[in-house]
Each structure stands twice: as C-alpha cells, then as structure tokens.
Protein backbone atom coordinates (compact mmCIF):
# COMPACT_ATOMS: atom_id res chain seq x y z
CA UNK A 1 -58.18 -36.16 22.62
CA UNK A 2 -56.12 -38.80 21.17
CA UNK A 3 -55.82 -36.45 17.23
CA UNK A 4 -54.76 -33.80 19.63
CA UNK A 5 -52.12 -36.06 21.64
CA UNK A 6 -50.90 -36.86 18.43
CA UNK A 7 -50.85 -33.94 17.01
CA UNK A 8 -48.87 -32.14 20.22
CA UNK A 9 -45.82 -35.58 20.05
CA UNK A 10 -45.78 -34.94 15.91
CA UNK A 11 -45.00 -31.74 16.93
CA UNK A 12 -42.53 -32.02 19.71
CA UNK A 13 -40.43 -34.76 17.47
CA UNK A 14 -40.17 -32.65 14.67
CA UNK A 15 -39.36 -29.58 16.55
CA UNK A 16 -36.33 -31.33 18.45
CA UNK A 17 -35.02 -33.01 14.91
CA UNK A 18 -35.50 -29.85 12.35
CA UNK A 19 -33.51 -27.69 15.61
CA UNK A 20 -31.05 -29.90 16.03
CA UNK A 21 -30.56 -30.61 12.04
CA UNK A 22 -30.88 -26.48 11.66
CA UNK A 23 -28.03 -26.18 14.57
CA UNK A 24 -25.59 -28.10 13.10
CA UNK A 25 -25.68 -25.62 10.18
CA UNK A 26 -25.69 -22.66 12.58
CA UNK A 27 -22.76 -23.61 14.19
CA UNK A 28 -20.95 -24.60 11.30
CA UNK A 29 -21.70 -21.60 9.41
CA UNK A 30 -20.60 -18.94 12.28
CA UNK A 31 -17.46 -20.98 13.65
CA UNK A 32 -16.28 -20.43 9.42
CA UNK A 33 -16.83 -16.64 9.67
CA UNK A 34 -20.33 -16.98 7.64
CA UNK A 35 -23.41 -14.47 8.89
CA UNK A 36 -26.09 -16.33 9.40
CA UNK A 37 -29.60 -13.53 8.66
CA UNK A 38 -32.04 -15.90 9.52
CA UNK A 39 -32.20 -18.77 12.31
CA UNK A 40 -35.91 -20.36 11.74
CA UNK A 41 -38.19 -22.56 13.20
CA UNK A 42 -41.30 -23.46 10.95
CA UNK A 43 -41.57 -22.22 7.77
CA UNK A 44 -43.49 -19.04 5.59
CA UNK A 45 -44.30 -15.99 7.55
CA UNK A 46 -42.40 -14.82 10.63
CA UNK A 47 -44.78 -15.04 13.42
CA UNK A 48 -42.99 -13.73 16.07
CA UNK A 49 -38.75 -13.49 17.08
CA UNK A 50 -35.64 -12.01 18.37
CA UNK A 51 -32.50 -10.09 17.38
CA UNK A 52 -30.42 -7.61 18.62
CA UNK A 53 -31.47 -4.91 16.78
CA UNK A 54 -35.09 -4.52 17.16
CA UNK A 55 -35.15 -6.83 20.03
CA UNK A 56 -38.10 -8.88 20.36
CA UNK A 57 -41.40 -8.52 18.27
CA UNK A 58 -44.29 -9.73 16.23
CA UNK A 59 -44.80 -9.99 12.60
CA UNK A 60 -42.61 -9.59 10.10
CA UNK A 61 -39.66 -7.23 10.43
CA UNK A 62 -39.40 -4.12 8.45
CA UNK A 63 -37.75 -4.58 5.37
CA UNK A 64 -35.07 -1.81 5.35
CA UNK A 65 -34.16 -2.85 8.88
CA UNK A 66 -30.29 -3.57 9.14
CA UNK A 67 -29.65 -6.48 11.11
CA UNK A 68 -25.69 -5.37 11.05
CA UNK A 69 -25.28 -8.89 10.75
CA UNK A 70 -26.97 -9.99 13.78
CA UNK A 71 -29.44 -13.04 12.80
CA UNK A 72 -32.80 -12.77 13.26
CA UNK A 73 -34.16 -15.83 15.50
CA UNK A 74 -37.66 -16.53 14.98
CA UNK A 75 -41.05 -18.77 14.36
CA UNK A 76 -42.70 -19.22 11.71
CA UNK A 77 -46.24 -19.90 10.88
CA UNK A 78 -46.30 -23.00 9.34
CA UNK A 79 -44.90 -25.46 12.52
CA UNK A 80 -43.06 -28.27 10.59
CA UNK A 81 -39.42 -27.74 8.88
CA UNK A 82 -37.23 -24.65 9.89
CA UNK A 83 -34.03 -23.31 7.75
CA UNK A 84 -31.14 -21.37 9.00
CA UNK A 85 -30.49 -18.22 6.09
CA UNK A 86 -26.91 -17.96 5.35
CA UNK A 87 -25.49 -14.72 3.76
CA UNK A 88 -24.64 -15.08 -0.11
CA UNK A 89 -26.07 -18.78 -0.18
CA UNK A 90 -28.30 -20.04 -2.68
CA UNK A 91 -30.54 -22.23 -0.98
CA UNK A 92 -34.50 -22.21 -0.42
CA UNK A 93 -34.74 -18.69 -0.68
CA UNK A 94 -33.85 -18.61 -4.03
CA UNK A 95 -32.46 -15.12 -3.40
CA UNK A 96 -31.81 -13.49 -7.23
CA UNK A 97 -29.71 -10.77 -5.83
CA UNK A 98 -26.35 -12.67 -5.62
CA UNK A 99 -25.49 -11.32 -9.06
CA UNK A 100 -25.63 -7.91 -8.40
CA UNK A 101 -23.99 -7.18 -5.13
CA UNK A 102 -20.12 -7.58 -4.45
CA UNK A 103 -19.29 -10.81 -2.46
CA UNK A 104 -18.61 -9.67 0.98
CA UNK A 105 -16.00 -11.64 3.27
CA UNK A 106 -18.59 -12.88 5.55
CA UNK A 107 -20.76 -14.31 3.21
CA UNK A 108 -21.10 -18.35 2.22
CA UNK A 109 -20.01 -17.54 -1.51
CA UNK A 110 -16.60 -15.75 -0.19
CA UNK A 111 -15.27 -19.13 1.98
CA UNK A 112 -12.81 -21.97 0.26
CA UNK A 113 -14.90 -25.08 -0.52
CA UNK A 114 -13.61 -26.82 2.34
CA UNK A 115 -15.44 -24.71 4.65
CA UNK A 116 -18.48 -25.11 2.74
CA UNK A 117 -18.62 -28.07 2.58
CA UNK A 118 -18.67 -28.23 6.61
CA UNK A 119 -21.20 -26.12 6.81
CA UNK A 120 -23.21 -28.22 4.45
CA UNK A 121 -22.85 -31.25 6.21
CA UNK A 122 -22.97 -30.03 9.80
CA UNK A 123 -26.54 -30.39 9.93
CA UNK A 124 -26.51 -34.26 8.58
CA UNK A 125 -23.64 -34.89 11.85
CA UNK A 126 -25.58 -33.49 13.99
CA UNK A 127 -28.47 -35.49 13.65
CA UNK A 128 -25.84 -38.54 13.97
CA UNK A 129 -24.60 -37.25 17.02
CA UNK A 130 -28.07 -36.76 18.25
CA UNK A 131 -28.95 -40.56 17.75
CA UNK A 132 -25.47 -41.40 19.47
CA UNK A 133 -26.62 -38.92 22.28
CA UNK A 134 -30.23 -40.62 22.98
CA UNK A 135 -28.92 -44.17 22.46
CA UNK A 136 -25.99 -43.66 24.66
CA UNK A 137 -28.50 -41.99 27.27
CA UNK A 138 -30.87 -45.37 27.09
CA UNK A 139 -27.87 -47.85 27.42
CA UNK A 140 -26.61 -46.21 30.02
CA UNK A 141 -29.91 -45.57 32.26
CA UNK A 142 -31.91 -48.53 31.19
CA UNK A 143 -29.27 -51.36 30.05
CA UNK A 144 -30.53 -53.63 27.48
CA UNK A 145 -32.61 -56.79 27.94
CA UNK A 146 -32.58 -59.54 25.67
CA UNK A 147 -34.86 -62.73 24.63
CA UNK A 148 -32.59 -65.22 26.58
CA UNK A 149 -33.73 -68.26 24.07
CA UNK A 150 -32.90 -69.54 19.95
CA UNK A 151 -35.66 -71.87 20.15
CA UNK A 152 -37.70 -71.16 17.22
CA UNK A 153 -41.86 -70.96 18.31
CA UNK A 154 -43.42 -69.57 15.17
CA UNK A 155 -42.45 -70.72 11.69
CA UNK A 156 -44.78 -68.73 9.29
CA UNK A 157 -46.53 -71.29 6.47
CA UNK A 158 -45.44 -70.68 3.05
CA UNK A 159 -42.61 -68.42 4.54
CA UNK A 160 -38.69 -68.69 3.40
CA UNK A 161 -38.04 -70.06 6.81
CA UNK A 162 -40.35 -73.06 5.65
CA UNK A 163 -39.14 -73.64 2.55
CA UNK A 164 -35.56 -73.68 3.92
CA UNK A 165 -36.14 -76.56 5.93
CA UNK A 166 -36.87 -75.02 9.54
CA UNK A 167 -39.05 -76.06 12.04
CA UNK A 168 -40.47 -75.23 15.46
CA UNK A 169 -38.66 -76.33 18.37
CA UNK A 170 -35.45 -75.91 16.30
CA UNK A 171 -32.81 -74.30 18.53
CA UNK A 172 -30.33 -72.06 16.34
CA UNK A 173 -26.70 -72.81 17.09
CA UNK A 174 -25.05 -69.71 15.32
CA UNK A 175 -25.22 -67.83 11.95
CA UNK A 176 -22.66 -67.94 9.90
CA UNK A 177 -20.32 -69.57 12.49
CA UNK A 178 -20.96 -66.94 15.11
CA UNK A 179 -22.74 -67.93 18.01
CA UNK A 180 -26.07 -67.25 18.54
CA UNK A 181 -26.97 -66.70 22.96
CA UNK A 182 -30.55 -64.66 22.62
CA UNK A 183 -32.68 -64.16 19.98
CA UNK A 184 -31.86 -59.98 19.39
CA UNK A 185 -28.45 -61.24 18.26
CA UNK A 186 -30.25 -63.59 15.14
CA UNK A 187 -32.16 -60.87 13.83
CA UNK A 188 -28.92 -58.79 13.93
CA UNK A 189 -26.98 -61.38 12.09
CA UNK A 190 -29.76 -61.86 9.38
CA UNK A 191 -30.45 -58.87 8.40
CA UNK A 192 -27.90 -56.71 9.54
CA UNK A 193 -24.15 -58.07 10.35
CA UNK A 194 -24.41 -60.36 7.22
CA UNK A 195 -26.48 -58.88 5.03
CA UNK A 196 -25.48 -58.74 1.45
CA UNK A 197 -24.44 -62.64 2.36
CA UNK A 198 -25.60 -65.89 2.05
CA UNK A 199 -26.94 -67.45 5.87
CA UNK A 200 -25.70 -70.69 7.27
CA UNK A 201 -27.60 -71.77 9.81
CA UNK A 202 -26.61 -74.07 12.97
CA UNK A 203 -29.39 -75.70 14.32
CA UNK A 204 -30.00 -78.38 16.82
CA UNK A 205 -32.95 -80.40 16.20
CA UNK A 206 -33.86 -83.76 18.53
CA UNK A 207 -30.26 -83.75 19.76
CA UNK A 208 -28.60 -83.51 16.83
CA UNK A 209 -26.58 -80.31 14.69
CA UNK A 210 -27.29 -79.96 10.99
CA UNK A 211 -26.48 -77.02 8.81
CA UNK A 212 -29.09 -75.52 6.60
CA UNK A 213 -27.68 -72.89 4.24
CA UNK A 214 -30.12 -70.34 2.92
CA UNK A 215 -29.32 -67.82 -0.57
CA UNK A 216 -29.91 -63.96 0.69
CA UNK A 217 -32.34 -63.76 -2.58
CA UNK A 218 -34.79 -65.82 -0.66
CA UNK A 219 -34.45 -64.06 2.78
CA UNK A 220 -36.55 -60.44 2.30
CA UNK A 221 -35.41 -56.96 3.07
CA UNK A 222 -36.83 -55.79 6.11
CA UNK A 223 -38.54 -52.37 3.65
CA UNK A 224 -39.46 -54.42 1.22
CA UNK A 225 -42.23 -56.86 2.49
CA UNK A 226 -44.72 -57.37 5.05
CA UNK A 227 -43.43 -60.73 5.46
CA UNK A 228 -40.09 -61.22 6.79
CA UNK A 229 -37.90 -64.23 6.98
CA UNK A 230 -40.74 -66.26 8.50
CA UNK A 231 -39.40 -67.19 12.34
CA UNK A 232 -40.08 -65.82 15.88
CA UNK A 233 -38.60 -67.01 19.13
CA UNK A 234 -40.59 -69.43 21.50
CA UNK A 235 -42.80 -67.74 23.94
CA UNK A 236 -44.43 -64.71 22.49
CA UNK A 237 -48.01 -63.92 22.15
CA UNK A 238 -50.38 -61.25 20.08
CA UNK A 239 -51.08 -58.34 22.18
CA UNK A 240 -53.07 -55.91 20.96
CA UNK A 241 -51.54 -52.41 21.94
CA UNK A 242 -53.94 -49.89 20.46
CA UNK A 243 -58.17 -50.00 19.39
CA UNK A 244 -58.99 -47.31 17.28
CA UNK A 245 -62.19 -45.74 18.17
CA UNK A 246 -65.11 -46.03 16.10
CA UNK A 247 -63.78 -49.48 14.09
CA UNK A 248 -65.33 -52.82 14.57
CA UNK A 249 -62.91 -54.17 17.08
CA UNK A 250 -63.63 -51.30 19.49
CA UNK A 251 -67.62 -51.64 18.76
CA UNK A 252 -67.71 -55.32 19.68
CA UNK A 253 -65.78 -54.99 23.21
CA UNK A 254 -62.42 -55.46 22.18
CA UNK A 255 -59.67 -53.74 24.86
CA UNK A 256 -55.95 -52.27 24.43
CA UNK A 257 -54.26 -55.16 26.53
CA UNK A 258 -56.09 -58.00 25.48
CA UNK A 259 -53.77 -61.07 24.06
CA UNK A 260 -55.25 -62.50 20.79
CA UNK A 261 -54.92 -66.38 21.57
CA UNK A 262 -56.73 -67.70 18.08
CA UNK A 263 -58.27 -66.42 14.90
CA UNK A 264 -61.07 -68.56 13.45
CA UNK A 265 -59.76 -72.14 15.65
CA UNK A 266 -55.82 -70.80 14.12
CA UNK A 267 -53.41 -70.17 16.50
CA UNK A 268 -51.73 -66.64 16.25
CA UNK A 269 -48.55 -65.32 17.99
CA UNK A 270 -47.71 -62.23 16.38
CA UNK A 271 -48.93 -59.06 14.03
CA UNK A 272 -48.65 -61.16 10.77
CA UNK A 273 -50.56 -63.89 12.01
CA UNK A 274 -53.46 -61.30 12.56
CA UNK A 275 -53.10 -59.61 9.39
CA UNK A 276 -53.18 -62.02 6.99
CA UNK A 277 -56.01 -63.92 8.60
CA UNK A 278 -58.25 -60.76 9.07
CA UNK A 279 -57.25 -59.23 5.51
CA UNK A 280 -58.01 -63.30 4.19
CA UNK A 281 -61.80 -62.04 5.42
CA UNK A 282 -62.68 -59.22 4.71
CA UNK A 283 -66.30 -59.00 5.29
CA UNK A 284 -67.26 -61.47 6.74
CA UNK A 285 -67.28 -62.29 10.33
CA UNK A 286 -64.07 -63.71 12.07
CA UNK A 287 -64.14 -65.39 15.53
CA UNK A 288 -61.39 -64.20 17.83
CA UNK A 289 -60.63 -65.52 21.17
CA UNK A 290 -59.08 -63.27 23.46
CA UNK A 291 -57.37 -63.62 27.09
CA UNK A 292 -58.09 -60.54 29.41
CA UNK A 293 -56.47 -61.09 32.45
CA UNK A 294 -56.98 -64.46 33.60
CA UNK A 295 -60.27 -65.16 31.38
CA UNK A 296 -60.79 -65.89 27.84
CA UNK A 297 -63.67 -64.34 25.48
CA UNK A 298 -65.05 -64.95 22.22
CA UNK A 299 -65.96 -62.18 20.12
CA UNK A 300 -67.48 -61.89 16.50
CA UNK A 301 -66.22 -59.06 14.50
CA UNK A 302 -66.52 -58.39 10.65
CA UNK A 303 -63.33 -57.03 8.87
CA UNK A 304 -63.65 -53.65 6.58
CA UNK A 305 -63.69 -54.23 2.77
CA UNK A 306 -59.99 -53.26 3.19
CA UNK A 307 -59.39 -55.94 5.50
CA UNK A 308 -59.05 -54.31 9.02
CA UNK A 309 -60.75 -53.86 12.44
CA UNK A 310 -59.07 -51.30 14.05
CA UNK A 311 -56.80 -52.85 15.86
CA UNK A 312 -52.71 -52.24 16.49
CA UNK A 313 -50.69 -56.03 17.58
CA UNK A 314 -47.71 -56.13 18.78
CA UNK A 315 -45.85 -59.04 19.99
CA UNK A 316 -44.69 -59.68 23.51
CA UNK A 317 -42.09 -62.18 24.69
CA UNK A 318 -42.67 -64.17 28.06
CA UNK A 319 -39.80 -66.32 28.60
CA UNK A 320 -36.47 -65.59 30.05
CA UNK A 321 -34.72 -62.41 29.74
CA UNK A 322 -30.94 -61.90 30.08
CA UNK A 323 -30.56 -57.76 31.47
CA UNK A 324 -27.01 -55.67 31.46
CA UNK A 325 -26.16 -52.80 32.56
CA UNK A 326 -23.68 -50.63 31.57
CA UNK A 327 -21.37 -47.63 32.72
CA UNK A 328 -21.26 -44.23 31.56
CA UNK A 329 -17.79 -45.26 29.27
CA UNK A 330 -19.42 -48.79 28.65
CA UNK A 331 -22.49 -47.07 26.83
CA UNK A 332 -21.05 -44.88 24.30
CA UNK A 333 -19.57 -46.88 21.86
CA UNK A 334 -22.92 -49.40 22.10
CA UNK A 335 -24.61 -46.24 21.36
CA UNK A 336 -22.25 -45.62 18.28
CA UNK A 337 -22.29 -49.35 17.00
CA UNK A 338 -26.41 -49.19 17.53
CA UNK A 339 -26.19 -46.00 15.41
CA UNK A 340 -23.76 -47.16 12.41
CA UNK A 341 -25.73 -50.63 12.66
CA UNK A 342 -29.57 -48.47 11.86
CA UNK A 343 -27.33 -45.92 9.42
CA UNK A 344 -26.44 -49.20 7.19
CA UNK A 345 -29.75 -50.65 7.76
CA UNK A 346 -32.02 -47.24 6.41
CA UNK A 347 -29.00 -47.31 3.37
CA UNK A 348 -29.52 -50.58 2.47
CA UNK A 349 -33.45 -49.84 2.52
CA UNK A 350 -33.09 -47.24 0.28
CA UNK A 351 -30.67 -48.44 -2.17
CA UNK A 352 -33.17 -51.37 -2.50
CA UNK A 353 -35.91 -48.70 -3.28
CA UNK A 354 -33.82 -47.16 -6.12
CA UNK A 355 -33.04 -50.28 -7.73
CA UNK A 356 -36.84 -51.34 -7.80
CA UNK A 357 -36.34 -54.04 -5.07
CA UNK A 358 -38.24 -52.75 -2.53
CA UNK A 359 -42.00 -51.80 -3.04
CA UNK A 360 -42.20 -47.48 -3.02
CA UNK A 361 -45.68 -47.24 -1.37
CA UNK A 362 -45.13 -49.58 1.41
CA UNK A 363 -41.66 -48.34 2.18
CA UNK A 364 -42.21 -45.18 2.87
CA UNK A 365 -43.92 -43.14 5.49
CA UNK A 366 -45.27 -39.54 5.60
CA UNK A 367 -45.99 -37.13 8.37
CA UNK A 368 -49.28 -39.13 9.74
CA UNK A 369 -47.34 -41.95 9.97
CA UNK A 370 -44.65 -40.19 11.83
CA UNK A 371 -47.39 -38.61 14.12
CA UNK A 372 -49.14 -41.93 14.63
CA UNK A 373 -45.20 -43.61 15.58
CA UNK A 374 -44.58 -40.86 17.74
CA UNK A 375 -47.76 -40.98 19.46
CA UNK A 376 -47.80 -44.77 20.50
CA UNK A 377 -44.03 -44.24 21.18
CA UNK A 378 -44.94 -41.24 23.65
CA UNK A 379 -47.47 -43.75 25.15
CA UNK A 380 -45.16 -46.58 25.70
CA UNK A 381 -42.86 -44.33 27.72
CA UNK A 382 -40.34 -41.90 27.44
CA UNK A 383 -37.33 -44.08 26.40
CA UNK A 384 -38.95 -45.89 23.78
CA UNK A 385 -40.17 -42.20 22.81
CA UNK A 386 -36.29 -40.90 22.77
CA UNK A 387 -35.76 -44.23 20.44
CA UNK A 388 -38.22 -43.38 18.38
CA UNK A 389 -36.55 -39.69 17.91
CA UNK A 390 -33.31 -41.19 17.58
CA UNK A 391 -34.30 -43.44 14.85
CA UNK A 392 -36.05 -40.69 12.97
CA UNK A 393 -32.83 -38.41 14.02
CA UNK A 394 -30.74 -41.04 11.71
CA UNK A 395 -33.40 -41.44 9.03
CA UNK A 396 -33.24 -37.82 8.34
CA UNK A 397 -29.63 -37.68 7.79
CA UNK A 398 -29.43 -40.29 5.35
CA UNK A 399 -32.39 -38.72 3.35
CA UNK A 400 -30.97 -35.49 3.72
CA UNK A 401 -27.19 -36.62 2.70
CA UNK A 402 -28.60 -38.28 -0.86
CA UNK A 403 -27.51 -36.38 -3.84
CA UNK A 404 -30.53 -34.87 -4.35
CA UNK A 405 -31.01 -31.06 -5.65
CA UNK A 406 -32.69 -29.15 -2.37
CA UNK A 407 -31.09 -31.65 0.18
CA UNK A 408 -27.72 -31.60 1.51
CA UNK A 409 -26.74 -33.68 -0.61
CA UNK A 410 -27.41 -32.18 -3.52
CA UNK A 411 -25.50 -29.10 -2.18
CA UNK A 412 -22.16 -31.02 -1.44
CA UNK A 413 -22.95 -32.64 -5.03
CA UNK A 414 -22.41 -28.96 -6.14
CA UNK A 415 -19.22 -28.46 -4.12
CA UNK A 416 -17.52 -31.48 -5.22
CA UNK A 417 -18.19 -30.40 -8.72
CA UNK A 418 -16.83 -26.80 -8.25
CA UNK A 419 -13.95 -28.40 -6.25
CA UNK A 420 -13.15 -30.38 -9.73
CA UNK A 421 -13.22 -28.07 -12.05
CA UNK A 422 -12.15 -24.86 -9.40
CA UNK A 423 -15.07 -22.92 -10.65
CA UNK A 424 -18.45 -22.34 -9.18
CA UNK A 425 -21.84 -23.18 -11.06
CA UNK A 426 -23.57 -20.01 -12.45
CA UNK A 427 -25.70 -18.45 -10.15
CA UNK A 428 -28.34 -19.27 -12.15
CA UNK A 429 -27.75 -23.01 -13.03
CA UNK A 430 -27.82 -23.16 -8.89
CA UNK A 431 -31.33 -21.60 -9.00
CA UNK A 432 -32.80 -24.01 -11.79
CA UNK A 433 -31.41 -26.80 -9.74
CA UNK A 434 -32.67 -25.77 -6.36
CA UNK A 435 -36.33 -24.92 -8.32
CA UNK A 436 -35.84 -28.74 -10.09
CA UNK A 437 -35.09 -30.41 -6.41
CA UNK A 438 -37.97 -28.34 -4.55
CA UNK A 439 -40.55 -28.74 -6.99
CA UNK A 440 -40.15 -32.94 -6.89
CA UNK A 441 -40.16 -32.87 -3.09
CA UNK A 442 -42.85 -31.10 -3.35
CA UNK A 443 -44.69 -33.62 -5.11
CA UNK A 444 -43.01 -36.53 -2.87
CA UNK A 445 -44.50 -34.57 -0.18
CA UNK A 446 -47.83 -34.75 -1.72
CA UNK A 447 -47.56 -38.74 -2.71
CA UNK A 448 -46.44 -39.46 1.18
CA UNK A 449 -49.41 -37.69 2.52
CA UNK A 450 -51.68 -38.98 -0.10
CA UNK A 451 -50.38 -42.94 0.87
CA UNK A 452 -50.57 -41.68 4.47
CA UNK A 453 -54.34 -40.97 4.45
CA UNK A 454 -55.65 -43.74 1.79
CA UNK A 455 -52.74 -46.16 1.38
C-alpha cells in the first residue's frame, strides 16, 4: 500500500510541475502568433486526447489528419515528462522536415529572436511563479513559526563548529553583525545571506561576548556533505518519522513516533547522531533506548552490512516558538524573498558540483528519491506537501535554465548565438546538438536511477 501511495504522490507532483513548466511554453508560444500542434502530458504514444477537429478519441490520430492549426491536447503513455510541439521548432522531435517546406508565418522559425526567446524561457518563469504562488499561499494561511532560542544544544564532535571554538550552552549574539532572535534566522545567515563570506560569530558564553571568526572553507556546503556546520539549537530530540517494513528496526518493535533518547549509553538529538553511530556498527548489535509516550524501552537491533535499520529521523524542536501571521499583501514578497533565497541556494549547489566541490552521487536525487520526498511530504500534510512541490517547482527551473543542449538553456544558448552573429544555426547543426544533449540525459537519467536504487 505504501509503493502504491508513493507511486500515486510521484505522480501527482510531477504531473502539476511538467503542466505548469509545459504551460508557460504554451502560453508564450500562442500570445507570439506561434501554432502550437501538440500540447502533451507524458511522453511516447498518444493514449488518448482532444482537438477540434476530430474531437475527442483514442489512439493515435490519423496521420493525414489536418489539425488546421488547432493543437492536439493529449496523454501519453509513458506518465512522467510532457512537451508542448511548436510549429517549425527543432526540439525533441527532431522533426527533419524543416528543410524542405517554406517557413510559414505562424511557425517558431518565422518570429524575431526576441520572441523566441520568450517562448523559450516561459516555461523556466513559470515554474518561478509557481514556487512564489505556493509559498505565498503557506505564508499567508499558515504564518511562519520559528525556534524562539540561539542557545546552542548539540555541538557535533570532530565537527567545524568544534574546531572553531564553540560550545554548548553558547548563546549566538549575531552573524556577521546582524542580530540573531531565533534559530531559522542562523541557518539563513550561514549558509545563505552570507555565503561566499567569511562568519563572525557573536556569542555570549558565562556572561560574557567574545567573537569567534570562522573561514567559509571550513564551514560545508549544504550539497556537499552529510555533515554540516556541526550545531543545533537547544531542545530538540531524534524522532523517528518513518520504519520501513521488513528492516530490522521494524522486526524488533520499533514504532514511527518513537523519540531515540541514546545509542549504545551516547546521547543522540538529531539524524546525524543516528547515522554515524548505526553506520559505526554495522553488524553488530546496537542498544537503543527509546521514549514512547511517557515510557522508555530498550531494544537490540543489528545494523545491515550497509549500515542501516530501516529507519527515517527527523529532528523535532520543543522549546519556545515565536508564530506570525501575515496578510494577503504581507505574504507575497516573503514568498518572493523565500523563492530568490532557495533559487541562489540550488545555484550555489550546483556550481559547487561543476567545479568538483560537491560530491556527484550524494548530491543528486532521481525519481525514487523524488517519490519517496513526496510521499513522506504528502504524509506530513498538505502544506509541507505544497513546499515540497514548490521546492521541486524551483529546482526544475534552474536545471532546466543551464546551458545545456536539450534543456532550455541550451535553446536560449542557441538564440543568443544567432542573435550575435544575425544568422540561425543550420538546421542540421540544431539536430546534432539536440541528439548530443538527449543522448547524455539519457544516460544521467540512467546514473540517477541507478544511485536511486543501490546508492
């Protein structure tokens, strides 16, 4: 029940991205005169659709049917991905026939590069705009709540927050000279308003301020290790949010719910505690002591050669929270800011993967991951589910605006170049390039899945 769950959120997150994303091109393409032939969702063989020629039907359409430049709106077999087919593009389709058919005034090929290049981007905004949309919803129904503490409870051994000097109990003043009220606006400051920069911490320790300045090299990007900076605010405990059936956690007695208190006599508060002390044994048997409701329990459970036992952690704060709410105006430009803030974030992450900084496997996530995210998101609720979407929402449009052949990018790469030089690529040069671009997502495709399933 839960693969099929799963399956059916993988689905429905997917399906509102690639439609939105496929839209934006729609929009774009008809509002600049373009025909669109083909509005998609899924890919391969038409399953079933509408137009307003032959109406609505199954299978694929006859192939001297004349749309008279209606589009075709339809489903395809294969449910993940979707295209909209623009007239006298070269694009997926890989249509040969450009070369031997006039260019027609409603085609993409006929329209100044401008308009193109609109059209080629639409899709990318509209994404953005989605994000916006969702987080604007969430501020404005829900508010936000924050950790209303700077007292530091957890200070990782061997982490860069204990070689800089930090300590629990220590209450952080500001970062950077900007003052620090809850702990949501530290992470920010670390590894978002200042990164690229050195940190200068405030911190008050037994009464008394001291500044300790840390180098960015020795703070982590957030996508390129498990560990992180090494800190987490007073008050938070391991909670284990998901067993997965069949493992050893779930065979032993262990329940969704249940707050991990101590790992072999060692104190845990969080998901890295857990991990590194149950990958530190694998095979052989751990003793964890767990809180259910107002009890505690021991159980004995031996880690998988790879180091797990089937268990998801997540970490839940229990000391003062500081709520706001917010207006209908109020929330829109938090819901930009929180949008532009994630947009730099995934940009950064990626730049650090191209430059080798950041390590490939770890960083990146296929479609199980995406179904499993979605899935627990769904399960938490439906805001943290729209969150979910609207991060994904934002991660698409950065991958899709790289300057990559096959992705948006990669077309507007093409546009620039033809704006330049005020001639077009061959026909043909377009086709080797989309073939090029395909054939390597293809195989990233294949790599993702592949560290999906085994990684």
């Amino acid at each position: 029940m839960e693969t099929v769950s799963t399956i059916i959120y993988f689905l429905i997150t997917i399906g509102i991205l690639v439609f939105v994303h496929e839209l934006g091109h729609f929009l774009a393409a008809i509002s600049c005169g373009m025909r669109a032939e083909v509005f998609a969702l899924g890919m391969g063989n038409r399953v079933f659709g509408w137009n307003k020629v032959s109406g609505f039907n199954f299978g694929k359409l006859k192939p001297d049917l004349d749309l008279q430049g209606n589009t075709d709106y339809r489903v395809a077999a294969f449910p993940i991905g979707g295209y909209v087919k623009i007239a006298g593009m070269i694009d997926e389709s890989l249509d040969t026939a450009l070369d031997k058919n006039d260019i027609q005034p409603w085609e993409y090929r006929a329209k100044p590069v401008w308009q193109r290049m609109i059209v080629i981007s639409a899709g990318v905004i509209m994404n953005i705009f989605l994000a916006i949309g969702i987080f604007w919803g969430i501020n404005y129904s829900q508010g936000e709540s924050y950790m209303q503490t700077t007292e530091i409870g957890i200070v990782v051994a061997n982490s860069p927050a204990e070689k800089s000097g930090l300590r629990v109990g220590d209450k952080i003043v500001s970062v950077n000279g900007k003052k620090m009220d809850y702990w949501e606006a530290i992470q920010a400051s670390i590894y978002v308003d200042f990164l690229g920069s050195d940190i200068a911490l405030e911190i008050e320790r037994g009464g008394v301020q001291q500044i300790i300045s840390i180098p960015r090299k020795n703070i982590p990007d957030p996508s390129s290790s498990e560990t992180l900076f090494g800190i987490d605010a007073a008050n938070t405990e391991a909670i284990i949010s998901e067993v997965v059936s069949g493992k050893p956690a779930e065979k032993v007695g262990i329940q969704s719910g249940d707050v991990i208190l101590s790992i072999n006599g060692f104190k845990v508060f969080n998901q890295e505690h857990v991990i590194k002390i149950v990958r530190a044994n694998s095979e052989k048997e751990i003793t964890i002591l767990i809180r259910r409701n107002s009890e505690t329990k021991t159980f004995n459970v031996t880690p998988s050669s790879e180091g797990r036992i089937g268990i998801v952690v997540g970490r839940r704060y229990n000391g003062p929270i500081i709520s706001k709410q917010y207006g209908l105006f109020e929330s829109f430009p938090r819901g930009v800011k929180q949008t532009v803030s994630v947009t730099t974030l995934y940009a950064h992450s990626i730049w650090q993967l191209i430059v080798g900084k950041a390590d490939f496997a770890k960083s990146v996530g296929g479609p199980v991951k995406i179904a499993q995210m979605a899935n627990r998101s769904a399960e938490s609720g439906i805001t943290s589910f729209l969150a979910f979407t609207a991060l994904l929402s934002i991660s698409l449009a950065v991958m899709n605006i790289l300057p990559f052949p096959a992705l948006d990018g990669g077309h507007l790469i093409v546009l620039i170049y033809e704006a330049i030089v005020r001639k077009p690529l061959p026909n043909i040069v377009q086709i080797r390039i989309q073939q090029t671009g395909m054939a390597i997502l293809l195989a990233f495709m294949v790599f993702v899945l592949f560290n999906d399933i085994f990684g």
